[in-house]
N, C-alpha and C. Protein backbone atom coordinates (compact mmCIF):
# COMPACT_ATOMS: atom_id res chain seq x y z
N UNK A 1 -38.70 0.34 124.84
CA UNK A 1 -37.50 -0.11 125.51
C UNK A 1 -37.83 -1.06 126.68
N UNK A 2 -38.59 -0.59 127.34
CA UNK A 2 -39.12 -1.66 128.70
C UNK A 2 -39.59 -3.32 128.10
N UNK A 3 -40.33 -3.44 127.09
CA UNK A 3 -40.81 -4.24 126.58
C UNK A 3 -39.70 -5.28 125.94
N UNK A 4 -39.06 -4.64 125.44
CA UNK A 4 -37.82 -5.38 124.58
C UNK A 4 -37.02 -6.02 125.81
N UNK A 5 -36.64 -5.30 126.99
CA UNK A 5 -35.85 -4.99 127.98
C UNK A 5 -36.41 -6.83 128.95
N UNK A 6 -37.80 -6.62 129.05
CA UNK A 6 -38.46 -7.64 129.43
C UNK A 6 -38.57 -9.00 128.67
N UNK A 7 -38.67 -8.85 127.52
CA UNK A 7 -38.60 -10.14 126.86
C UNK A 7 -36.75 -10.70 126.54
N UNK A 8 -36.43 -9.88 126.58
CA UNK A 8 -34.53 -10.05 126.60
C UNK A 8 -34.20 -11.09 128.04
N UNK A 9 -34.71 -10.48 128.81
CA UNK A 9 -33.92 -11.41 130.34
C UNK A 9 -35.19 -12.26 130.33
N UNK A 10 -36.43 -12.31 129.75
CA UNK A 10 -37.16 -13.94 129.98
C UNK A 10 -36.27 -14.77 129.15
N UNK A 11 -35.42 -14.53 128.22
CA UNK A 11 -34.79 -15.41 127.36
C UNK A 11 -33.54 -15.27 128.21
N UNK A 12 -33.27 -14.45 128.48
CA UNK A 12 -31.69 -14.67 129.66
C UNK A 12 -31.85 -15.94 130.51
N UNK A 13 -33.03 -15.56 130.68
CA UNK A 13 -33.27 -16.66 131.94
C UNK A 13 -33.89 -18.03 131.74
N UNK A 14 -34.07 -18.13 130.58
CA UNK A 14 -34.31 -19.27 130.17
C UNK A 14 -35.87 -19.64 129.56
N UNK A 15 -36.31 -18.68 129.68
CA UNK A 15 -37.84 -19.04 129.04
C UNK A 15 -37.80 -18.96 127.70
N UNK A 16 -38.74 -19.64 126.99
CA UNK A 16 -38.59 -19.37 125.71
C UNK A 16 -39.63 -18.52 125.57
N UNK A 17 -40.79 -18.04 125.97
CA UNK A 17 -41.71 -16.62 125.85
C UNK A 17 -41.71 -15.95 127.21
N UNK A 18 -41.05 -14.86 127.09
CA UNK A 18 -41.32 -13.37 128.68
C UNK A 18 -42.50 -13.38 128.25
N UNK A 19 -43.81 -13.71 127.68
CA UNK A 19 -45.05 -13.32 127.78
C UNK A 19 -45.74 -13.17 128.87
N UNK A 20 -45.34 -14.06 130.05
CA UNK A 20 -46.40 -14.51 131.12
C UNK A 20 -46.95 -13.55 131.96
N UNK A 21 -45.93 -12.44 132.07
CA UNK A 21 -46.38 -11.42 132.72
C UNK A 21 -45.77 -10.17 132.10
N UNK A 22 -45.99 -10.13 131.27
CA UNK A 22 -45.73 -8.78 130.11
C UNK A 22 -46.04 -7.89 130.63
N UNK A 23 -47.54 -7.82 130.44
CA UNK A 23 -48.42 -6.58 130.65
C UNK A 23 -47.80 -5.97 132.04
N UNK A 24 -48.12 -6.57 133.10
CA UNK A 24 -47.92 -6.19 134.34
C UNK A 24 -46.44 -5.38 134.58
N UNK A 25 -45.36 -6.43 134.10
CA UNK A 25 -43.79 -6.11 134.56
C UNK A 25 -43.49 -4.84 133.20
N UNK A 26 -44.54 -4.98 132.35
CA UNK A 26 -44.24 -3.59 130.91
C UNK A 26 -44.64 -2.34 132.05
N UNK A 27 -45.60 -2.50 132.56
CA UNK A 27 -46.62 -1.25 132.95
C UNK A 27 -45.32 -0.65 134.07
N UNK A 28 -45.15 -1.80 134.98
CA UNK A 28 -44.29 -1.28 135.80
C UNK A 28 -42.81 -0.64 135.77
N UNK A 29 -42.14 -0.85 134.55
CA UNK A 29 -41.13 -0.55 134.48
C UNK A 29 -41.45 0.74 133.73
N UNK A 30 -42.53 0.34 132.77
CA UNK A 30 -42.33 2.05 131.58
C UNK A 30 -43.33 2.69 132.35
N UNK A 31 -43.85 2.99 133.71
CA UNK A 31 -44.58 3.78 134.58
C UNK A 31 -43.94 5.58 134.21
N UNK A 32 -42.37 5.58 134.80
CA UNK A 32 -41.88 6.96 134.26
C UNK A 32 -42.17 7.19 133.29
N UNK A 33 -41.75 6.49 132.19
CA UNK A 33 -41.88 6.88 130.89
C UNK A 33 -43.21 7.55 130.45
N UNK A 34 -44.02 6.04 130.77
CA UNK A 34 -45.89 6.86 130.44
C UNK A 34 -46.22 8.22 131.04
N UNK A 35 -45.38 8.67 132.40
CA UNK A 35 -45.57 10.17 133.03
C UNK A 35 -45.07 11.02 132.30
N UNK A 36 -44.05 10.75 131.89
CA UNK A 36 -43.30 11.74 131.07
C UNK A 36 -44.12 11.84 129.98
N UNK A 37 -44.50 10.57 129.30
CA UNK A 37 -45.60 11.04 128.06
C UNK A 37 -46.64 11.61 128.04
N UNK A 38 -46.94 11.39 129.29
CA UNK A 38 -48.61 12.36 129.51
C UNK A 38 -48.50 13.97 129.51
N UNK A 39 -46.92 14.09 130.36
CA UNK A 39 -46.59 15.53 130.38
C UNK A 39 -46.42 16.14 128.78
N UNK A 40 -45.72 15.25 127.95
CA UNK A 40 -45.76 16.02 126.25
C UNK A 40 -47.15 16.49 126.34
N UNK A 41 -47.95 15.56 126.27
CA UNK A 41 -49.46 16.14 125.72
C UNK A 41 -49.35 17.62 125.74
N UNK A 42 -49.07 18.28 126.72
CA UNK A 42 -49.44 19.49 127.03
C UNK A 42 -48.76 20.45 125.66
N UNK A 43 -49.00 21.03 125.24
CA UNK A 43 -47.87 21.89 124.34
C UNK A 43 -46.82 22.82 124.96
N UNK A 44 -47.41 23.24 126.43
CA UNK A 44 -46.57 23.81 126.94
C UNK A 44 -45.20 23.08 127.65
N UNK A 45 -45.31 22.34 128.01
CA UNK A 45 -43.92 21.45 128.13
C UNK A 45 -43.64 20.27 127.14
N UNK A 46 -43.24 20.73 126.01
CA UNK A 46 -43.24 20.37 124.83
C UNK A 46 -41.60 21.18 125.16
N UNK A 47 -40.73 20.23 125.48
CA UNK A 47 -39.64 20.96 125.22
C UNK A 47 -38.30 20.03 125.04
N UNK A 48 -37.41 20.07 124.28
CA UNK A 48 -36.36 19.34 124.05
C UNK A 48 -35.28 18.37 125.28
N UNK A 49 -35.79 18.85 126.19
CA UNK A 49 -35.70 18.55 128.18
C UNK A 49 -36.29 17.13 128.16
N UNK A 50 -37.48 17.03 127.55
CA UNK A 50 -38.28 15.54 127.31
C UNK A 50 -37.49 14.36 127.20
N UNK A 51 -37.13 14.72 126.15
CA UNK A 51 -35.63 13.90 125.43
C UNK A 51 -35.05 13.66 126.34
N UNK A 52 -33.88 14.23 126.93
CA UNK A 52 -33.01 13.94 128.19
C UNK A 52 -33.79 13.59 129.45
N UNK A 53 -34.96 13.60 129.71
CA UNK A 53 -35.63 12.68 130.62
C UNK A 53 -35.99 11.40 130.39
N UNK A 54 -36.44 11.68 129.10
CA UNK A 54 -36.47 9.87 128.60
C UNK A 54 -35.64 9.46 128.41
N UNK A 55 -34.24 9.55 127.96
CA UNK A 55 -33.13 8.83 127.81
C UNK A 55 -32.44 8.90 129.26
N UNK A 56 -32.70 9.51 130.27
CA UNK A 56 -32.47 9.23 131.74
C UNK A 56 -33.21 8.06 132.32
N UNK A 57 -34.02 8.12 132.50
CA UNK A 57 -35.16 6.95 132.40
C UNK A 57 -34.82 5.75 132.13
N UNK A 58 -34.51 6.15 130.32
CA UNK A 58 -34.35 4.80 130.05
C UNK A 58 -32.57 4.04 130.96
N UNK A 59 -31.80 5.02 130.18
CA UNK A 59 -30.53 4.53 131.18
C UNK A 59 -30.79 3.88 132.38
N UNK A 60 -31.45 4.40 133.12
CA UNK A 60 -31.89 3.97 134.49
C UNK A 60 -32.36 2.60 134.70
N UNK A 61 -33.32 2.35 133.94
CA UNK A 61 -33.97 1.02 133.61
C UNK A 61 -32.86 -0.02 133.18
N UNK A 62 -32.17 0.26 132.26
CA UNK A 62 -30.89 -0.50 131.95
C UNK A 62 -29.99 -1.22 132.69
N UNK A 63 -29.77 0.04 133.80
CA UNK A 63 -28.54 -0.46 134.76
C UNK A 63 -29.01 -0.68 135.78
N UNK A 64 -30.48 -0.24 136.18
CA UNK A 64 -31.25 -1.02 137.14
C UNK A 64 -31.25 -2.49 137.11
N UNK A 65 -31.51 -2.96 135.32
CA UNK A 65 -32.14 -4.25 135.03
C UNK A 65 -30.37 -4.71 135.45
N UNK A 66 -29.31 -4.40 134.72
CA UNK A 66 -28.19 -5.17 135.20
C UNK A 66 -27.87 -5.09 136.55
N UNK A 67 -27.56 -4.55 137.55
CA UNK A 67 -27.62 -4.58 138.33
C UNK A 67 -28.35 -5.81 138.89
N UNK A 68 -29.97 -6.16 138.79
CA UNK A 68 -30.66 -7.05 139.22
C UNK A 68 -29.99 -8.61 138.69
N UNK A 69 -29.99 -8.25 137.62
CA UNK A 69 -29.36 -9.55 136.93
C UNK A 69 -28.14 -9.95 137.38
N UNK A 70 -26.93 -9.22 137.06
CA UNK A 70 -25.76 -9.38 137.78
C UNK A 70 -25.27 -9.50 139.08
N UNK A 71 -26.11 -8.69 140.18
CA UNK A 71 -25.62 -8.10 141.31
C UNK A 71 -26.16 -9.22 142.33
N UNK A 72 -27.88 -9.20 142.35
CA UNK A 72 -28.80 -9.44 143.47
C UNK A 72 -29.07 -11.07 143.08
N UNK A 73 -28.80 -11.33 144.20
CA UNK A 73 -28.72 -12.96 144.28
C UNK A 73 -30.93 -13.27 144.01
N UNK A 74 -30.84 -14.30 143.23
CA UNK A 74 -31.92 -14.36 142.64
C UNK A 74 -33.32 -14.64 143.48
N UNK A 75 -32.95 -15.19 144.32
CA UNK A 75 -34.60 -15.19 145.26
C UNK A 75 -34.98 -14.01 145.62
N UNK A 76 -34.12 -13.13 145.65
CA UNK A 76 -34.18 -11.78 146.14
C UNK A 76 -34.28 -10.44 144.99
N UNK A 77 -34.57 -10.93 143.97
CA UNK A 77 -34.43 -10.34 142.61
C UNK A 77 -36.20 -9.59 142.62
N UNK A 78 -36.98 -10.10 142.70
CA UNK A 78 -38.40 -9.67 143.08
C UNK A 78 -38.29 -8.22 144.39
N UNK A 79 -37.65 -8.78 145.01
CA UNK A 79 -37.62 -7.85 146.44
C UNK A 79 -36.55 -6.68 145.97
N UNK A 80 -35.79 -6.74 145.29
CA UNK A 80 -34.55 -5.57 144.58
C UNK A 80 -35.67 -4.85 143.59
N UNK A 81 -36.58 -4.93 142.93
CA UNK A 81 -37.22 -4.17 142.03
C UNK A 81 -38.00 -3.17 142.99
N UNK A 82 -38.47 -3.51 144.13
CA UNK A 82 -39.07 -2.24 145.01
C UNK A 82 -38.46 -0.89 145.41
N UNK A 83 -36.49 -1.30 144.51
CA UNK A 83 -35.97 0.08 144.98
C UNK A 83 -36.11 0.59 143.92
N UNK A 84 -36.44 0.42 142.44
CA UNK A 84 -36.79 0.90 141.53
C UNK A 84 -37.83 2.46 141.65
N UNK A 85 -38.80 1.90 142.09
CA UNK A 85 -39.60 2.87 142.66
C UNK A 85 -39.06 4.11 143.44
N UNK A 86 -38.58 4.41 144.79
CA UNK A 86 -37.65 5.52 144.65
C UNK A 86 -36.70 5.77 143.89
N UNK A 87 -36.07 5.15 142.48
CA UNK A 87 -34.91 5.61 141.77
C UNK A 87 -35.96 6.64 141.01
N UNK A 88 -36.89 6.02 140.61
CA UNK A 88 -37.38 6.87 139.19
C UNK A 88 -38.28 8.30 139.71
N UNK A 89 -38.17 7.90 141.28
CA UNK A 89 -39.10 9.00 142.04
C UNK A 89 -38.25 10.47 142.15
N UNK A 90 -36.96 9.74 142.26
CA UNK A 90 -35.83 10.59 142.82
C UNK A 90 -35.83 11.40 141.24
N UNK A 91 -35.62 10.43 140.33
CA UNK A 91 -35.31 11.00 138.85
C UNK A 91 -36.02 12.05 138.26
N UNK A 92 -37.20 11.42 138.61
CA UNK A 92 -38.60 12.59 138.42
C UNK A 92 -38.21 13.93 138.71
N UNK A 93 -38.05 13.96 140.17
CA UNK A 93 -38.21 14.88 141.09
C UNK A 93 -37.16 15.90 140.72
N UNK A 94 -36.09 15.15 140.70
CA UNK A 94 -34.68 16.25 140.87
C UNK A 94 -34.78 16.62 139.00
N UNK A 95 -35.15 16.41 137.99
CA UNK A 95 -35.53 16.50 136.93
C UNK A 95 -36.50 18.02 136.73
N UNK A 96 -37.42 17.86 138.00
CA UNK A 96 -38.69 18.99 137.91
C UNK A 96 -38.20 19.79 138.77
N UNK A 97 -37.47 20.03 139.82
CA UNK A 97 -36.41 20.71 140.49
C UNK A 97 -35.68 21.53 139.63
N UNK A 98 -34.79 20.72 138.84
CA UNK A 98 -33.90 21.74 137.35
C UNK A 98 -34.90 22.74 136.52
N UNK A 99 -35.66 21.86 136.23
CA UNK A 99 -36.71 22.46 135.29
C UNK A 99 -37.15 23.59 135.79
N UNK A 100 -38.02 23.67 137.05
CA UNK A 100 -38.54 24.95 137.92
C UNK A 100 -37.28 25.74 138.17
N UNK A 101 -36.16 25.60 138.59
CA UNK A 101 -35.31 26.25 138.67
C UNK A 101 -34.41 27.33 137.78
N UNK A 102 -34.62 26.52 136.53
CA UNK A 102 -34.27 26.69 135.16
C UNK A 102 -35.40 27.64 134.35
N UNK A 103 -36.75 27.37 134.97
CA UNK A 103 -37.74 28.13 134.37
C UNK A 103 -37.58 29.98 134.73
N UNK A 104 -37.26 29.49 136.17
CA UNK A 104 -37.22 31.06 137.27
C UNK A 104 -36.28 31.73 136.84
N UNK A 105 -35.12 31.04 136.45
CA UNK A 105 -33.87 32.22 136.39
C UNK A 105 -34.03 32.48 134.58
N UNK A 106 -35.10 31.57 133.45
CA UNK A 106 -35.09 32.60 132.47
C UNK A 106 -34.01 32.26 131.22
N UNK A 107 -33.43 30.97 131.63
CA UNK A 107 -32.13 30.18 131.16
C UNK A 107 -32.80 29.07 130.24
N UNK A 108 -33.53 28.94 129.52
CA UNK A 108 -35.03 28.10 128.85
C UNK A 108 -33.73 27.97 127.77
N UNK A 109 -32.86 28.32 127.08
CA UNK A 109 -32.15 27.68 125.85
C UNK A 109 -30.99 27.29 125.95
N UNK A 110 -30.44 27.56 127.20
CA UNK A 110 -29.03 26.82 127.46
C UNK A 110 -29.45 25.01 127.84
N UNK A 111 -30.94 24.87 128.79
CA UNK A 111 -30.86 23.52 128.68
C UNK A 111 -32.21 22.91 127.81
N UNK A 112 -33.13 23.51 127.08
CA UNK A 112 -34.06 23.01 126.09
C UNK A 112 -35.10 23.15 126.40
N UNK A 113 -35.16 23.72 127.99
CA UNK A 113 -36.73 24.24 128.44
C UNK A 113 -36.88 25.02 128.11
């Protein structure tokens, strides 16, 4: 999704290849994502919760990216991606908050943990 997401607005914007900085602006946007993937590895949080974090995530990225596009006047479009970073921090967090919370009280099938 990040990847697609990235080569979509280099063509929004007029380039004919988002290649130029792929790698870099891929890494940075699918950063959550790759955390969240490292966490599957484990078998023990191997849990249907995954799902609804990655599709949080991704949402996030979405209306982040519109937002930037639509909202933030463009010289300033570079400097608007640094709030990215606390969104997905916040997302993380309050995500592993439910989860621990959800683990303690023993409630593991009402939300997929």
């Amino acid at each position: 999704m990040p990847a697609a997401l990235y080569l979509s607005v280099g063509l929004y914007n007029g380039r004919a290849s988002g290649l130029d900085y792929l790698l870099p602006n891929y890494l940075f946007m699918a950063l959550p994502l790759l955390l969240v993937g490292l966490l599957a590895i484990s078998p023990e949080a191997r849990r249907p919760a995954l799902l609804w974090l990655l599709s949080l995530l991704n949402t996030l990225l979405v209306a982040f990216q519109l937002w930037v596009l639509l909202v933030v006047p463009e010289h300033e479009s570079g400097l608007a991606w640094l709030l990215y970073l606390p969104l997905w921090g916040i997302a993380l967090f309050a995500f592993a908050i439910i989860w621990l919370f959800a683990r303690r009280k023993g409630d593991r099938q009402s939300l997929g943990l």
